[in-house]
N, C-alpha and C. Protein backbone atom coordinates (compact mmCIF):
# COMPACT_ATOMS: atom_id res chain seq x y z
N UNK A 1 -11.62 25.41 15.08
CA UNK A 1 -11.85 24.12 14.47
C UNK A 1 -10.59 23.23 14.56
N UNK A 2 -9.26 23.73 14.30
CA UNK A 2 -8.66 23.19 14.35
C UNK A 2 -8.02 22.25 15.53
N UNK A 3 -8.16 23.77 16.56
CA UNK A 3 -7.91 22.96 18.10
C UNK A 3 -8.97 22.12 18.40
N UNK A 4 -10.44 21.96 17.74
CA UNK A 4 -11.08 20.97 18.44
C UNK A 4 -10.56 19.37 17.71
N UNK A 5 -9.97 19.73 16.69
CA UNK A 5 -9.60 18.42 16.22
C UNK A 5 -8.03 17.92 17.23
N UNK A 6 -7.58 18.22 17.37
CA UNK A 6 -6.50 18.25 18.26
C UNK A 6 -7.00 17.71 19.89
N UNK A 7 -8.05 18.22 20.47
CA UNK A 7 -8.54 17.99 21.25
C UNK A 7 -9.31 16.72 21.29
N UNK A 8 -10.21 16.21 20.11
CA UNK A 8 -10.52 15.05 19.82
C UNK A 8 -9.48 14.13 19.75
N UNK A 9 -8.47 14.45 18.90
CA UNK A 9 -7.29 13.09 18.91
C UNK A 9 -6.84 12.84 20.24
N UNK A 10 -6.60 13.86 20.81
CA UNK A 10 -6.02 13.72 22.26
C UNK A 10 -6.97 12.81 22.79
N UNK A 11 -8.49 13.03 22.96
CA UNK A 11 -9.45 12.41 23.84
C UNK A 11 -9.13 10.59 23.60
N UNK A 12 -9.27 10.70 21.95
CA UNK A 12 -9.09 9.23 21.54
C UNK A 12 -8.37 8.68 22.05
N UNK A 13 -6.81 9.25 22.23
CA UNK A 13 -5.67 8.74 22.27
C UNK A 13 -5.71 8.18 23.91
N UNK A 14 -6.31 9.44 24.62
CA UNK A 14 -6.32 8.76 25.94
C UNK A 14 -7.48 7.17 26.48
N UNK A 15 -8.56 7.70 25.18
CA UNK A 15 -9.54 6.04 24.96
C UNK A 15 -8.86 4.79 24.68
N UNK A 16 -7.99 4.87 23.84
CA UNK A 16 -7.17 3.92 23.40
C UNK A 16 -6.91 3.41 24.66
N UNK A 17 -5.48 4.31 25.22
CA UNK A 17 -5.02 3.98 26.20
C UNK A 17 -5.48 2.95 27.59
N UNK A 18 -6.65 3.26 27.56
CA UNK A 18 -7.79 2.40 28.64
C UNK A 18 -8.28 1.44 28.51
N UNK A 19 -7.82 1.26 27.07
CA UNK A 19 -8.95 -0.09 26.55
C UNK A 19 -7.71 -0.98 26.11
N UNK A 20 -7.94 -2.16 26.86
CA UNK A 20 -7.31 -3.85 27.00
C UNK A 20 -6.79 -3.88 25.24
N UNK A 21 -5.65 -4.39 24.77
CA UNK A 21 -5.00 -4.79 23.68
C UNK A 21 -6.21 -6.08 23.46
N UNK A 22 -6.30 -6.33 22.34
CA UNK A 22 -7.01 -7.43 21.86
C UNK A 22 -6.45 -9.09 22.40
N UNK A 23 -6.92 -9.74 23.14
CA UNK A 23 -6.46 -10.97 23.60
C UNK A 23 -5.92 -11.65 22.07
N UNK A 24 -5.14 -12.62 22.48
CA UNK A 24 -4.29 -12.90 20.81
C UNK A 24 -3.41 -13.12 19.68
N UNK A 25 -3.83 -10.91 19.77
CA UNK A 25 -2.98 -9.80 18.70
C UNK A 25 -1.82 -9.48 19.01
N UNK A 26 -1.36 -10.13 19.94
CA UNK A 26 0.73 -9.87 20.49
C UNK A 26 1.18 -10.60 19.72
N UNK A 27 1.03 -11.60 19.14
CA UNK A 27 1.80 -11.92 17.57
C UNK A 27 1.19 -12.77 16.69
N UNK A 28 0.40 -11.89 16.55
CA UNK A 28 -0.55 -12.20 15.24
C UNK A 28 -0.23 -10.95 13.68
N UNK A 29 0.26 -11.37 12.94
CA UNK A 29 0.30 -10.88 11.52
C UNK A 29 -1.14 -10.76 10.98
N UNK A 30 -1.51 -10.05 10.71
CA UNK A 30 -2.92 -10.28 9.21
C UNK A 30 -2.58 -9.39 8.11
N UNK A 31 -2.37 -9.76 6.93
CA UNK A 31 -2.23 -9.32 5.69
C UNK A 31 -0.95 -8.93 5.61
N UNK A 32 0.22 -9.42 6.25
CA UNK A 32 1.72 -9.12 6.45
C UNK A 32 1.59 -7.95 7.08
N UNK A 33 0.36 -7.51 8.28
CA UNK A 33 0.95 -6.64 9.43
C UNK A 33 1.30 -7.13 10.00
N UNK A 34 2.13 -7.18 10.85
CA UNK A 34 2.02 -6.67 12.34
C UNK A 34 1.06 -5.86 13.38
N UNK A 35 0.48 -7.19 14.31
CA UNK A 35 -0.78 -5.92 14.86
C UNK A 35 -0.28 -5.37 15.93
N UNK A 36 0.62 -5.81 16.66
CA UNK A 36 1.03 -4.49 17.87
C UNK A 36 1.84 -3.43 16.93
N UNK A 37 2.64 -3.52 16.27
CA UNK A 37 3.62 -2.52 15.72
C UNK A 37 2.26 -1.62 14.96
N UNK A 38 1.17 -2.41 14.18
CA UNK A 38 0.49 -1.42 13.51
C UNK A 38 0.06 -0.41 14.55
N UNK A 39 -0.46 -1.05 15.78
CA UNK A 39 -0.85 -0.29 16.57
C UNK A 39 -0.23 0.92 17.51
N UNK A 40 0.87 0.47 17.89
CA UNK A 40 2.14 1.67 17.89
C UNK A 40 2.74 2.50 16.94
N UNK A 41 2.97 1.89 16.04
CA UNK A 41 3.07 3.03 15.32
C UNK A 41 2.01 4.44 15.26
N UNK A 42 1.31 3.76 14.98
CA UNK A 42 -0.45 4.81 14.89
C UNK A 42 -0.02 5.91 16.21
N UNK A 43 0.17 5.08 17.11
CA UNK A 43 0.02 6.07 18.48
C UNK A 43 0.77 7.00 18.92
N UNK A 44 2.17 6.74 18.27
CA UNK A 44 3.17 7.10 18.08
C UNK A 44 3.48 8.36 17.32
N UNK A 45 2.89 8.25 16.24
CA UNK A 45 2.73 9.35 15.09
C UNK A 45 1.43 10.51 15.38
N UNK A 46 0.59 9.70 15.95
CA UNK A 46 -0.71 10.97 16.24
C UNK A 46 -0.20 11.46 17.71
N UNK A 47 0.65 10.75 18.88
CA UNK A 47 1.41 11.56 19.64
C UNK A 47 2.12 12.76 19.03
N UNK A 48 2.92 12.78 17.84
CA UNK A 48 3.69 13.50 17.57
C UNK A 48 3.30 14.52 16.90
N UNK A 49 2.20 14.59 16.14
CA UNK A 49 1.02 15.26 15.05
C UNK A 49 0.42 15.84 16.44
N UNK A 50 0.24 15.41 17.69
CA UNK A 50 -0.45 16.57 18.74
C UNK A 50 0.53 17.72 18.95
N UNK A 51 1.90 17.91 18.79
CA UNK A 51 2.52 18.66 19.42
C UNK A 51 3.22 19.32 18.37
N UNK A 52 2.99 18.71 17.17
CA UNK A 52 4.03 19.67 16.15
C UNK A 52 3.68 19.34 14.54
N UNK A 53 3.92 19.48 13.44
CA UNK A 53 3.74 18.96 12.45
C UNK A 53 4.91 18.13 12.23
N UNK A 54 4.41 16.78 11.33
CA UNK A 54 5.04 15.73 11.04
C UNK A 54 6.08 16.24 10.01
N UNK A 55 7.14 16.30 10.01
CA UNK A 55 8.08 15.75 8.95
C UNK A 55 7.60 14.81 7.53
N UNK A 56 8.42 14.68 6.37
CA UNK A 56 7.79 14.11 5.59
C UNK A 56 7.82 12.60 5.26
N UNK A 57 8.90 11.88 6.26
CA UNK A 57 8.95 10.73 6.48
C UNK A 57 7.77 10.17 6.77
N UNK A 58 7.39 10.95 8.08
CA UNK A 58 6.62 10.32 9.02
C UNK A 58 4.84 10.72 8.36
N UNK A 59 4.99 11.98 7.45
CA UNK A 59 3.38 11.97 6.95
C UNK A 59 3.49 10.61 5.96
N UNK A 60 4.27 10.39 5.45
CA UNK A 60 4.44 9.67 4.26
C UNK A 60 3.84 7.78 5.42
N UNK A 61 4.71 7.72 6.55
CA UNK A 61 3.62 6.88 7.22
C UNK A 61 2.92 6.41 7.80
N UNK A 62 2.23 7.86 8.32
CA UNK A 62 1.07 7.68 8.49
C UNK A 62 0.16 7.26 7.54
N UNK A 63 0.13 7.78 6.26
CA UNK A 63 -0.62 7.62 5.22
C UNK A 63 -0.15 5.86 4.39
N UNK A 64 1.03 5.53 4.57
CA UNK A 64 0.69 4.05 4.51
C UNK A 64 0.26 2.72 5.58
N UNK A 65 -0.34 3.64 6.56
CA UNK A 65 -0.69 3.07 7.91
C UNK A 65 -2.22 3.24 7.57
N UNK A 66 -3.02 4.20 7.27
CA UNK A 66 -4.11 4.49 6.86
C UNK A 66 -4.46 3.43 5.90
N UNK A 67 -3.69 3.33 5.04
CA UNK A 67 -3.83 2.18 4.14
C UNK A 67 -3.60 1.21 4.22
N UNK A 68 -3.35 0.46 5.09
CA UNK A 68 -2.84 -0.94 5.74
C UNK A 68 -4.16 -0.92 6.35
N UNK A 69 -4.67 -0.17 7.08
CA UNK A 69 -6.32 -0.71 7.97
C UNK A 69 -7.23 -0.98 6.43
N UNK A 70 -7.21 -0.37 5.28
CA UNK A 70 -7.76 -0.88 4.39
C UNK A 70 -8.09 -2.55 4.30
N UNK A 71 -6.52 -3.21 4.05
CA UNK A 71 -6.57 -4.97 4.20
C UNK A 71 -6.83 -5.30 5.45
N UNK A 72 -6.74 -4.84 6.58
CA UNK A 72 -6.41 -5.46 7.57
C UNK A 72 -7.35 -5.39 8.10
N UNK A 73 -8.47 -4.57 8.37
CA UNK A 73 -9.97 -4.43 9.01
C UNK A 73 -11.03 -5.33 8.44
N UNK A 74 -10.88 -5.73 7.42
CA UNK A 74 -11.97 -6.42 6.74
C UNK A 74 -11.58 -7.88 6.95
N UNK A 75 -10.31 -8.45 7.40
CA UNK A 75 -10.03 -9.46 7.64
C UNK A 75 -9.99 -10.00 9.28
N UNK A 76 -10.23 -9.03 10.02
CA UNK A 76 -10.56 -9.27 11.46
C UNK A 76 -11.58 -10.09 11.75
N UNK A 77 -11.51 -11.23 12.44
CA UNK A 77 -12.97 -11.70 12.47
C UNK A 77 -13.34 -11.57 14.19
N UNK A 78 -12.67 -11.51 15.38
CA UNK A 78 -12.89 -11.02 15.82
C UNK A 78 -13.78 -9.39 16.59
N UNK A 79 -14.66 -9.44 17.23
CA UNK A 79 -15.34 -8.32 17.29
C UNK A 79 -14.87 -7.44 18.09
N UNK A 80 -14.52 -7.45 19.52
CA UNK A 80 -13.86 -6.79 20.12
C UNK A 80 -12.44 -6.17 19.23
N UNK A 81 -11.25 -6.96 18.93
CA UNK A 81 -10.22 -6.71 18.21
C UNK A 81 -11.22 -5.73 16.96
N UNK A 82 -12.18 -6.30 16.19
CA UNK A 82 -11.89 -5.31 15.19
C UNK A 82 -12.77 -3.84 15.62
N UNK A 83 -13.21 -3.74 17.22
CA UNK A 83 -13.77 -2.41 17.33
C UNK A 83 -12.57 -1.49 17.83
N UNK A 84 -11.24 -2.48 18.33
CA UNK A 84 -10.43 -1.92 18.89
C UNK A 84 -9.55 -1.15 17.80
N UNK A 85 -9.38 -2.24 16.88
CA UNK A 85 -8.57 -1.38 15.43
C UNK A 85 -9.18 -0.30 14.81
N UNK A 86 -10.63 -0.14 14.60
CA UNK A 86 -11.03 0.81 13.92
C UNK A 86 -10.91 2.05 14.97
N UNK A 87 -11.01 1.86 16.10
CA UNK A 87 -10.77 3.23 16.95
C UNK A 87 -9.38 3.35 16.51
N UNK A 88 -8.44 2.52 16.03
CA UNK A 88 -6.70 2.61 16.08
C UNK A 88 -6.74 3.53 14.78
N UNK A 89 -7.40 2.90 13.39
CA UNK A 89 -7.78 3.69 12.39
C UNK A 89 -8.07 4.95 12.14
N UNK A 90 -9.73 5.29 12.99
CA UNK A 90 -9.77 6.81 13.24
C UNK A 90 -8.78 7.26 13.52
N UNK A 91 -8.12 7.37 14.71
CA UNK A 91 -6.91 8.13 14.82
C UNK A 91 -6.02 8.24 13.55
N UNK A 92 -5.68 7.65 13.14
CA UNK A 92 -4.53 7.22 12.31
C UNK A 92 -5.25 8.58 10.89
N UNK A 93 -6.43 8.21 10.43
CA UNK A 93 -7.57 9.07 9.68
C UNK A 93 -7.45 10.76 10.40
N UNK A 94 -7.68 10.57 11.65
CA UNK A 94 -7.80 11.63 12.37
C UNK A 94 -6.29 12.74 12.19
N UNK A 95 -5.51 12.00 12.51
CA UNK A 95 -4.04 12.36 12.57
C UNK A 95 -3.48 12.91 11.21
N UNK A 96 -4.00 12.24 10.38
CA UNK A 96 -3.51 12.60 9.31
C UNK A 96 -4.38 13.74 8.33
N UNK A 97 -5.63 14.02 8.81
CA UNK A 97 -6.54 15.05 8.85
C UNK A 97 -5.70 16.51 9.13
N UNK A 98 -5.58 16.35 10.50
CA UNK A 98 -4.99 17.43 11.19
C UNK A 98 -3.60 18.09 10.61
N UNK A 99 -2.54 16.71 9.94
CA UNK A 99 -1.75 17.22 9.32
C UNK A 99 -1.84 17.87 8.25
N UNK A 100 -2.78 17.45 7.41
CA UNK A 100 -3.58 17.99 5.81
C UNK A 100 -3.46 19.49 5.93
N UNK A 101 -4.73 19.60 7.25
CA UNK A 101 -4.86 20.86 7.60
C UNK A 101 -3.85 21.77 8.05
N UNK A 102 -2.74 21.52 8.87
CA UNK A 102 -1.63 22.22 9.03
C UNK A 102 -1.26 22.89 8.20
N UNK A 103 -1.06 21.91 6.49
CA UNK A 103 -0.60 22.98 5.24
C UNK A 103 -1.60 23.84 4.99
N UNK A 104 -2.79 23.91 5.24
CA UNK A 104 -3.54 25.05 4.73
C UNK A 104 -3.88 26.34 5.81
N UNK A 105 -3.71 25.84 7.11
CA UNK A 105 -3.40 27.03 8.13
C UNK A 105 -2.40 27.99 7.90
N UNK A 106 -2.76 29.41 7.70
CA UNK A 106 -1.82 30.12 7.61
C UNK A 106 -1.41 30.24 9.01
N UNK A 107 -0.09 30.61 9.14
CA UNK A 107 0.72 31.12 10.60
C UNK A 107 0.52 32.91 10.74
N UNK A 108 1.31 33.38 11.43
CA UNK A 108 0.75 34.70 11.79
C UNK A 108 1.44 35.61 11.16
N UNK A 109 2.37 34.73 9.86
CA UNK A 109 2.37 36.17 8.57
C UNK A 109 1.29 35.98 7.63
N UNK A 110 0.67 35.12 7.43
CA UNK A 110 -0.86 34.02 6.84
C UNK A 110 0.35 33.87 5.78
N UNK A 111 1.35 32.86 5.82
CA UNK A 111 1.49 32.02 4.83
C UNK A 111 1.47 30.73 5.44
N UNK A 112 1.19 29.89 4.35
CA UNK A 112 1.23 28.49 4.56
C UNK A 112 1.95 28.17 5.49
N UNK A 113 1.96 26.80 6.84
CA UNK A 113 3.21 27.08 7.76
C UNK A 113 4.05 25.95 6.64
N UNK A 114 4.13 25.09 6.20
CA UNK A 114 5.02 24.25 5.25
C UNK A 114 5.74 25.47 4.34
N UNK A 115 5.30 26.46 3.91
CA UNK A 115 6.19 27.38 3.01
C UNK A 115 7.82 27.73 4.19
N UNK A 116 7.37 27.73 4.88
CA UNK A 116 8.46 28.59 5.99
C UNK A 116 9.75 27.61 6.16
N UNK A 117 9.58 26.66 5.56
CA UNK A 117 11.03 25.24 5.65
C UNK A 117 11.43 24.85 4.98
């Protein structure tokens, strides 16, 4: 289960990748984002959540990135842009899923892998 979630983010990540930036959104703010940085960041962090567990900086923001698509999706009025953000979202949802789960995966003494640091 776990690797299929891993395998899904990956798939996304490479969807993302293929699909045109929103005509626009290169410097457009909504709700005091930033929409390219929101969007790098995201990609950035679920890159890094594929290959290892996050540090606590970086869970800390992802999870205020998760919460920024809160204001910022409902204010899109664009359609394309806002199908493009919510795929940016999932991930971001997705990513931070996978990290959740990391603390409750035991490693191959079955303790927690976060106990071990």
């Amino acid at each position: 289960m776990f690797e299929e979630r891993l395998n899904v983010l990956s798939q996304m990540m490479a969807e993302h990748m293929a699909a045109p930036f929103p005509p626009g959104f290169h410097s457009l703010d909504i709700e005091g984002q930033d929409m390219v940085l929101l969007d790098a960041d995201v990609y950035g962090l679920a890159s890094v959540a594929l290959k290892h567990p996050l540090d606590e900086q970086r869970r800390g923001g992802l999870l205020r990135l998760t919460v920024a698509f809160e204001r910022v999706l409902p204010a899109i009025d664009d359609e394309y842009a806002a199908k493009y953000y919510m795929h940016v979202c999932d991930m971001a949802v997705l990513a931070a899923g996978i990290e959740a789960s990391r603390e409750m995966r035991p490693d191959q003494t079955g303790e927690p892998m976060r106990s071990q640091r």
